[in-house]
Each structure stands twice: as C-alpha cells, then as structure tokens.
C-alpha atoms as a PDB file:
ATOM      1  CA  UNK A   1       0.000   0.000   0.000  1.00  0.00           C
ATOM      2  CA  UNK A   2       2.990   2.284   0.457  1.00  0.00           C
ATOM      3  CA  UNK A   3       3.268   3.000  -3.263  1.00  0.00           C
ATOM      4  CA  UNK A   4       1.260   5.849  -4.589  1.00  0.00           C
ATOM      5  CA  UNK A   5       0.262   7.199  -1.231  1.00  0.00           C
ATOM      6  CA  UNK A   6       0.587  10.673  -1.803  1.00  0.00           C
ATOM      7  CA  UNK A   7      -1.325  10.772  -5.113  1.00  0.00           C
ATOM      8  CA  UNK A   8      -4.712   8.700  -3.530  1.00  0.00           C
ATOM      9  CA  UNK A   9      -3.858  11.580  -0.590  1.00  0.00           C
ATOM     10  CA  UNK A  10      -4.080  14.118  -3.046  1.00  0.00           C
ATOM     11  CA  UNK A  11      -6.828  12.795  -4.981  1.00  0.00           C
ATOM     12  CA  UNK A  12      -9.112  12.138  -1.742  1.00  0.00           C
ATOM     13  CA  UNK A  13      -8.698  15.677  -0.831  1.00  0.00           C
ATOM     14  CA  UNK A  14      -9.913  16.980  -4.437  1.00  0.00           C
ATOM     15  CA  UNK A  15     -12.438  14.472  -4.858  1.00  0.00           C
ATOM     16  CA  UNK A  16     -13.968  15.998  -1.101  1.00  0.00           C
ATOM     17  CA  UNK A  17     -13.862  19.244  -1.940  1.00  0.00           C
ATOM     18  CA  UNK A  18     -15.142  18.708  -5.447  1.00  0.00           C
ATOM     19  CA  UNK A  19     -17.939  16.546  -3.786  1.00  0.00           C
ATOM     20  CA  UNK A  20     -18.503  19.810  -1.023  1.00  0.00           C
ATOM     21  CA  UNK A  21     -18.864  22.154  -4.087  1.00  0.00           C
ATOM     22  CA  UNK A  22     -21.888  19.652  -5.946  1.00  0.00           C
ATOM     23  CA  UNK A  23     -23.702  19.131  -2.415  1.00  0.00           C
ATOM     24  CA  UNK A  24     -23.335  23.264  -1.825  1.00  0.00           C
ATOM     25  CA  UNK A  25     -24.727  23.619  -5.637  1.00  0.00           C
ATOM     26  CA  UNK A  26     -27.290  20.616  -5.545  1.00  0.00           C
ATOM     27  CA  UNK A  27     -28.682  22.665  -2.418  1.00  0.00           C
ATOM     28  CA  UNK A  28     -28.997  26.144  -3.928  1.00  0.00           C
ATOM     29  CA  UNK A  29     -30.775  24.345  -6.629  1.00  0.00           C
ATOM     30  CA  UNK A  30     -33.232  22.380  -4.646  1.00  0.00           C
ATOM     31  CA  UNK A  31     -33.612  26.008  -2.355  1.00  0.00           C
ATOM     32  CA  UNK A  32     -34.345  27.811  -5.384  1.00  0.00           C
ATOM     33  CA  UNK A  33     -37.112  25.518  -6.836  1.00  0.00           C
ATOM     34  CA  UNK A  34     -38.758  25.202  -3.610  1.00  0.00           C
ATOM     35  CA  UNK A  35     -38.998  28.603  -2.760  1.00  0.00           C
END
C-alpha cells in the first residue's frame, strides 16, 4: 500500500472538496425551486 500514497492523498482531498462544491450547488438548486 505504500506505493502511490501521496497521489490517492491528493486525490481524496480533491475528490472531497469537489464533492462539497456539488452538495453546496445541488442545495442552492433544490432552495431555489422550492422557494
């Protein structure tokens, strides 16, 4: 497991943040076409 740890590190961290930005867009989305 030792090989490549710093890139599935890396990736993790922009796949979250990525994932944070959808959620954060998804909900202004569903906000907006409820109210």
């Amino acid at each position: 497991m030792g090989y490549g740890d710093s890139c599935s590190e890396g990736y993790s961290f922009v796949g979250g943040f990525a994932l944070l930005v959808v959620l954060f867009i998804l909900l202004i989305i569903i906000r907006c076409s409820y109210f």
